[in-house]
C-alpha atoms as a PDB file:
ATOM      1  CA  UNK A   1     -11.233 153.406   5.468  1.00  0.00           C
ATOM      2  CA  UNK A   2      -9.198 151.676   3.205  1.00  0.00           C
ATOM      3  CA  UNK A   3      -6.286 149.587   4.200  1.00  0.00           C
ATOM      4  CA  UNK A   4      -4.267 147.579   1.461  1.00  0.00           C
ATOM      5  CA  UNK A   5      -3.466 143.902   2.984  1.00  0.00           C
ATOM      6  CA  UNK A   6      -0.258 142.344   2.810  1.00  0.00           C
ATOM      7  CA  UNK A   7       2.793 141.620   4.426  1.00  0.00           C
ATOM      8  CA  UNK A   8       5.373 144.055   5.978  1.00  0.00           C
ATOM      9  CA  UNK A   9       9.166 144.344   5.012  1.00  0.00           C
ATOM     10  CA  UNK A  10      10.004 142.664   8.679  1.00  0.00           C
ATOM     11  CA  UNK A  11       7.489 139.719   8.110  1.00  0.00           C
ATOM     12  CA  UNK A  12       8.887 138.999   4.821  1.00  0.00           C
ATOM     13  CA  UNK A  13      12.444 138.762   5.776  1.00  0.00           C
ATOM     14  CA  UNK A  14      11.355 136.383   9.050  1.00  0.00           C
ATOM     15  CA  UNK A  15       9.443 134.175   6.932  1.00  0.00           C
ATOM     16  CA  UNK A  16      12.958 133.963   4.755  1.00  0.00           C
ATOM     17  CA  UNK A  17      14.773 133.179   7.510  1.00  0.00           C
ATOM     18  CA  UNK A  18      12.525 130.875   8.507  1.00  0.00           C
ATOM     19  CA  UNK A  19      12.581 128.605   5.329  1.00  0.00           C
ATOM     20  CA  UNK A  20      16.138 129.291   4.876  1.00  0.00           C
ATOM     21  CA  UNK A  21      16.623 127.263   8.131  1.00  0.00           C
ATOM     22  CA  UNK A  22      14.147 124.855   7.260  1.00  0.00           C
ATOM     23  CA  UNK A  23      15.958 124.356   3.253  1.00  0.00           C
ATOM     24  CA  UNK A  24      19.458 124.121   5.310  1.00  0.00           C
ATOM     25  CA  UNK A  25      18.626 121.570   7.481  1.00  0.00           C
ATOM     26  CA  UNK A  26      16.536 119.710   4.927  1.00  0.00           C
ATOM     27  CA  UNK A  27      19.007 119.209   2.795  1.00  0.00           C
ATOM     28  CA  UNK A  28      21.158 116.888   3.273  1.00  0.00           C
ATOM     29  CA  UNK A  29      18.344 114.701   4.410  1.00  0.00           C
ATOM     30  CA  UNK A  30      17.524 114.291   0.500  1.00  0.00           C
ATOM     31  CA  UNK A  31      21.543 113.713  -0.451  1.00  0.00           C
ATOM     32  CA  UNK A  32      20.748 110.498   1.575  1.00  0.00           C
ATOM     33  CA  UNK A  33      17.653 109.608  -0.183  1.00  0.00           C
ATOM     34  CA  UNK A  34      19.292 110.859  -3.815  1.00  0.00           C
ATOM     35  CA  UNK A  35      22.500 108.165  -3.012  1.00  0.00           C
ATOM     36  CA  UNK A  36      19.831 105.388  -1.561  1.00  0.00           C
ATOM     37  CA  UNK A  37      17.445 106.214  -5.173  1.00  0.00           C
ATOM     38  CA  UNK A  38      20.630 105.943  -7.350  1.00  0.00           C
ATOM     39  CA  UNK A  39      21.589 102.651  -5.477  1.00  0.00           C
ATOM     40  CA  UNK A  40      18.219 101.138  -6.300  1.00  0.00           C
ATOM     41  CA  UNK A  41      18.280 102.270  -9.957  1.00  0.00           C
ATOM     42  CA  UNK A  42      21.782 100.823 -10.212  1.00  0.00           C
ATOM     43  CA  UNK A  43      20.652  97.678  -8.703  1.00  0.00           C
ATOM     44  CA  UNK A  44      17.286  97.115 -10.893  1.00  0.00           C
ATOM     45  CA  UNK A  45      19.129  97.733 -14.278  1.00  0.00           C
ATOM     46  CA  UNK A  46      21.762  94.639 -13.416  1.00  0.00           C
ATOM     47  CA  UNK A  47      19.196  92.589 -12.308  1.00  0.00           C
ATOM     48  CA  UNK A  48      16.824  93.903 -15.080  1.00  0.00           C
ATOM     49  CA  UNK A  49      19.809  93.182 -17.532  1.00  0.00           C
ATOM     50  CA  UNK A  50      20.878  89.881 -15.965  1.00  0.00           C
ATOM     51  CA  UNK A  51      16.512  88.781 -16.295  1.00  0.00           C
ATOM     52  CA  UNK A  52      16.949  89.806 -19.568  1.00  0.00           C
ATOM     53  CA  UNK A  53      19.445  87.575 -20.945  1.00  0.00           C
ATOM     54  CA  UNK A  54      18.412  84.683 -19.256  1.00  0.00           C
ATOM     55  CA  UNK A  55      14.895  85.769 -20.860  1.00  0.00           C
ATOM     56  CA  UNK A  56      16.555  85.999 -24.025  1.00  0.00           C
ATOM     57  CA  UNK A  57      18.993  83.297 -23.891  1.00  0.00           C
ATOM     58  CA  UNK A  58      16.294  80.364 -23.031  1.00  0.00           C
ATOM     59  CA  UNK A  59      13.656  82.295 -25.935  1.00  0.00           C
ATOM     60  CA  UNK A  60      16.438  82.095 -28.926  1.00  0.00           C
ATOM     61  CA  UNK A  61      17.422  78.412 -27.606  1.00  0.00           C
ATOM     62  CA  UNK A  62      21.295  80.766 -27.441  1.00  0.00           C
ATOM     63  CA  UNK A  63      23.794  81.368 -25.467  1.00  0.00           C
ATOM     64  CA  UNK A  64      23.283  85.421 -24.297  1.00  0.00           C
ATOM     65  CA  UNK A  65      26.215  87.282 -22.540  1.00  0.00           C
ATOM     66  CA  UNK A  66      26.158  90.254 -21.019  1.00  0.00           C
ATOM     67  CA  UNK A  67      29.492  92.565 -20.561  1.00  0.00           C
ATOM     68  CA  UNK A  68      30.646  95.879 -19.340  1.00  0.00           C
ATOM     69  CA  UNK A  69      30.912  98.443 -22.428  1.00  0.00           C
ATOM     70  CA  UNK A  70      31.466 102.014 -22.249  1.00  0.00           C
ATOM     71  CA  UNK A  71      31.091 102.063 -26.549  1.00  0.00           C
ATOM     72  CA  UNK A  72      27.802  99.758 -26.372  1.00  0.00           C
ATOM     73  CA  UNK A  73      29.317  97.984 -29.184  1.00  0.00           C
ATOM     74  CA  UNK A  74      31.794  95.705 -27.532  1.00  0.00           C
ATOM     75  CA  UNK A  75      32.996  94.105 -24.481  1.00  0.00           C
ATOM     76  CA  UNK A  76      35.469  95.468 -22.487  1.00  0.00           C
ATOM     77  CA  UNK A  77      36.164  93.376 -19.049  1.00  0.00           C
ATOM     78  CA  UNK A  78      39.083  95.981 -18.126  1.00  0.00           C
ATOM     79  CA  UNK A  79      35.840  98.494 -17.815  1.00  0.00           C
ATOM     80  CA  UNK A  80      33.718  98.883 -14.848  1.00  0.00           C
ATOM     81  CA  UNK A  81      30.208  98.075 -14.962  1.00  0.00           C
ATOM     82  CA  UNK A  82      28.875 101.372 -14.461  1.00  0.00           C
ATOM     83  CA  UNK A  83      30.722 102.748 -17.423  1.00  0.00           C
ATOM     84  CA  UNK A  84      27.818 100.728 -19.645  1.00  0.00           C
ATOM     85  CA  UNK A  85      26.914  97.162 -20.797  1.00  0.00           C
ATOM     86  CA  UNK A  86      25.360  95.288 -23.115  1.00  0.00           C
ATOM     87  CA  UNK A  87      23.452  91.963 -23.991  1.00  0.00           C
ATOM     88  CA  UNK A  88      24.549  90.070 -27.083  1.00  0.00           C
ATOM     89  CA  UNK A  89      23.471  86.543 -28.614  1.00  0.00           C
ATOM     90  CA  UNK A  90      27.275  84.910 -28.271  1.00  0.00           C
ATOM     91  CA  UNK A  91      27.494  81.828 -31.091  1.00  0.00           C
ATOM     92  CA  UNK A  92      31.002  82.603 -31.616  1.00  0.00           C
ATOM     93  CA  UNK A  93      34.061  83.600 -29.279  1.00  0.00           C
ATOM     94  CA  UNK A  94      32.793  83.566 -25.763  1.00  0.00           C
ATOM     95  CA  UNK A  95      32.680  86.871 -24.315  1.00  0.00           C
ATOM     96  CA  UNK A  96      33.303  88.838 -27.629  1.00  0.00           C
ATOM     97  CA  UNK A  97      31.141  90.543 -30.210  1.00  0.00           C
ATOM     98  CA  UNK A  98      32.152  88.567 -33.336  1.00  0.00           C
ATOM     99  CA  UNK A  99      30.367  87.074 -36.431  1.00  0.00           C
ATOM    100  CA  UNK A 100      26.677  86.966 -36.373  1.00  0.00           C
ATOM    101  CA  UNK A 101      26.479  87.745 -32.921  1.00  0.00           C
ATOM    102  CA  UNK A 102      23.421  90.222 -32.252  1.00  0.00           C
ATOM    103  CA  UNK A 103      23.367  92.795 -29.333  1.00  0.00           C
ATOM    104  CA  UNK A 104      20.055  92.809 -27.662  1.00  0.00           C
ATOM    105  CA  UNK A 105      20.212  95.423 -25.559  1.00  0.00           C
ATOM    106  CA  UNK A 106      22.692  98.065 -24.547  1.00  0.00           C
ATOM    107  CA  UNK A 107      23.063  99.394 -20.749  1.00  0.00           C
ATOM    108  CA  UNK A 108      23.581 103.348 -20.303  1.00  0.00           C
ATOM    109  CA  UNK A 109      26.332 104.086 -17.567  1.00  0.00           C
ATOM    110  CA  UNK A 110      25.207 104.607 -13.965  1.00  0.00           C
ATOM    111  CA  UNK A 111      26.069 107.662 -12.270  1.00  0.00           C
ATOM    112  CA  UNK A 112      26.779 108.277  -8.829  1.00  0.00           C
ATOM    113  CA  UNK A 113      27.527 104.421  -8.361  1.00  0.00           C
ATOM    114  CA  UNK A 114      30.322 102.039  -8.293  1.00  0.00           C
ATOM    115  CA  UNK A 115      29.984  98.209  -8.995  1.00  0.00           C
ATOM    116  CA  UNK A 116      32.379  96.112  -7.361  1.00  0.00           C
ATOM    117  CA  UNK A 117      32.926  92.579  -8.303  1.00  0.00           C
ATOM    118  CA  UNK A 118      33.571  90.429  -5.128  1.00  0.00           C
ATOM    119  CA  UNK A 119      33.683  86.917  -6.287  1.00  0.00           C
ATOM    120  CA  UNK A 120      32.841  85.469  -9.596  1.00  0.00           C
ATOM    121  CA  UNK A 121      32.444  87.116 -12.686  1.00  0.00           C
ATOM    122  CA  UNK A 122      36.680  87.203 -13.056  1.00  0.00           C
ATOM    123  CA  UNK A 123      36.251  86.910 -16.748  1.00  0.00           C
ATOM    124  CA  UNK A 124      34.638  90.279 -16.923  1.00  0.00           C
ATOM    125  CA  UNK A 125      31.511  88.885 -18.419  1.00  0.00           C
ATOM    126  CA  UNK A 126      28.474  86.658 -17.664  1.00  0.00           C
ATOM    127  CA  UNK A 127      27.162  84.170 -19.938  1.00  0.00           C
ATOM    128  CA  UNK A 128      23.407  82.410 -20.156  1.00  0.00           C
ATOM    129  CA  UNK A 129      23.359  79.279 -21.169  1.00  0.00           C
ATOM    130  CA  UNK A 130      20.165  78.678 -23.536  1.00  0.00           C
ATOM    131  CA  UNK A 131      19.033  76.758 -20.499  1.00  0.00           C
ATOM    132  CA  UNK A 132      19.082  79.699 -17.988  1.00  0.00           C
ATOM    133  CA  UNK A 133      22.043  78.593 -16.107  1.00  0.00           C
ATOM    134  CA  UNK A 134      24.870  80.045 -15.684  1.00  0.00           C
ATOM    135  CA  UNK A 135      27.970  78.007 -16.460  1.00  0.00           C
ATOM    136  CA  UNK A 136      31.195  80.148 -15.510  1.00  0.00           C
ATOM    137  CA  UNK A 137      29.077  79.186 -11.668  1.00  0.00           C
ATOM    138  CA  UNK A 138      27.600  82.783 -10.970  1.00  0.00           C
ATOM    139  CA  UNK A 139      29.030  85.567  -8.326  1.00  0.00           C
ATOM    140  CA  UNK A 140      28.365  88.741  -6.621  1.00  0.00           C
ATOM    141  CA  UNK A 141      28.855  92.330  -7.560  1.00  0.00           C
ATOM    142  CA  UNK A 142      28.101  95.022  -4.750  1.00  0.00           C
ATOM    143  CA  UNK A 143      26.782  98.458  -5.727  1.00  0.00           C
ATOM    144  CA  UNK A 144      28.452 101.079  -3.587  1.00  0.00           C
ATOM    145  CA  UNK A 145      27.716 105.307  -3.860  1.00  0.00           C
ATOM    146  CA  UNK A 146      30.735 106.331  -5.364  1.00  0.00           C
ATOM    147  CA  UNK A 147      33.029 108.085  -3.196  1.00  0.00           C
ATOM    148  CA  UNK A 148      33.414 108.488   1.065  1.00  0.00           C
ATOM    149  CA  UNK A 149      30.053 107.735   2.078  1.00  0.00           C
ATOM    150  CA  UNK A 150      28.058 106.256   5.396  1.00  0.00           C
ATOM    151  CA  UNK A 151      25.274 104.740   3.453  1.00  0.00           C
ATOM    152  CA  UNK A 152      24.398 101.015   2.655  1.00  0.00           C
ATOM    153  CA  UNK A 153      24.758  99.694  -0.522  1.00  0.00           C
ATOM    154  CA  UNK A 154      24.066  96.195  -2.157  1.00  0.00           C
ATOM    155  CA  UNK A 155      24.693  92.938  -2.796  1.00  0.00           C
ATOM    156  CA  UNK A 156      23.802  91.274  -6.107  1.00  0.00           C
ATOM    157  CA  UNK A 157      24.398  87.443  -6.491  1.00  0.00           C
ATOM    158  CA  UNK A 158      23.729  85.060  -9.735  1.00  0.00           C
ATOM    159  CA  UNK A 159      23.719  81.561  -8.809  1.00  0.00           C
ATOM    160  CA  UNK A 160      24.800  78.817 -10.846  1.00  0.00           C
ATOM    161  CA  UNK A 161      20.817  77.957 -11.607  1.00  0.00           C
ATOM    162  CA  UNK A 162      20.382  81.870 -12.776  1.00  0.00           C
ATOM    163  CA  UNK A 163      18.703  82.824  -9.683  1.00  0.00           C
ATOM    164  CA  UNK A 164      19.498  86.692  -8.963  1.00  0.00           C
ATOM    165  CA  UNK A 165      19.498  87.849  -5.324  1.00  0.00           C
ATOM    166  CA  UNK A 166      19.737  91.389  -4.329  1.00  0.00           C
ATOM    167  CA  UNK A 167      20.219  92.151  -0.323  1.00  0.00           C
ATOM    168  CA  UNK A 168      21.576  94.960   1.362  1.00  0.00           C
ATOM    169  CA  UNK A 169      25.759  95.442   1.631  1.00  0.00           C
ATOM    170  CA  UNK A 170      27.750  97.449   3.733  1.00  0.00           C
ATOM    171  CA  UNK A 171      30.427  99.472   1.638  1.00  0.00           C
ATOM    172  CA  UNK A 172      34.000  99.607   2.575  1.00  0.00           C
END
């Protein structure tokens, strides 16, 4: 006798039914996990950023700043943070792209994520002294999923000394 193997029409469409449940209720387990991954991301290019100028700042014996910039040319304190940054050596006007100033690095925008500046920080820039510290006196930014949403976000704060703290933030 031969019999061909397989599945039948009826066992097909229950095993589609089945993982059709399975996909609908799994989903918007991984939302959660997308918003909590885009948090982190958010959170470890600032710091990375903020480690980097104070890296850079106390190598070059210069003053580095790092400033919100959509372009990735110039600062733009108006801008939010997510839009972009960028890390420049700042001999000249504090806070601006001028003369010989050279930008180090430049930030790509964040999506998904809102930075919200809570205290400190008022001048829409941060500046590294070529000693580390900071001498506008630090602040904290919180990183919030963008639009309604029940999940944490976090809390990033730059001491005077350059210290960078990251803990967890409840949004508004």
């Amino acid at each position: 006798m031969n019999r061909t193997r397989g599945f039948t029409l009826i066992e097909l469409m229950v095993a589609l039914l089945v993982a059709a449940i399975i996909v609908t209720l799994a989903v918007p387990g991984f939302r959660s996990v997308i918003e909590r991954n885009r948090i982190a991301a958010a959170v470890n290019a600032f710091v990375g950023a903020i480690t980097f100028a104070r890296s850079a700042a106390v190598t070059r014996a210069t003053q580095v700043t790092v400033c919100p910039s959509p372009d990735g040319r110039t600062c733009d304190g108006t801008k939010p943070w997510q839009d972009g940054w960028i890390a420049f050596t700042d001999g000249g006007t504090v806070g601006t792209v001028d003369g010989s100033d050279e930008i180090l690095r430049v930030g790509d925008p964040t999506s998904g994520t809102l930075f919200v500046v809570s205290s400190g920080f008022s001048n829409g820039y941060i500046t590294i002294s070529p000693e580390g510290f900071v001498p506008a006196g630090g602040g904290t930014l919180h990183v919030c999923p963008a639009g309604t949403s029940s999940l944490p976000g976090a809390q990033i704060s730059l001491s005077p000394t350059g210290a960078l703290t990251n803990s967890a933030y409840t949004c508004p």
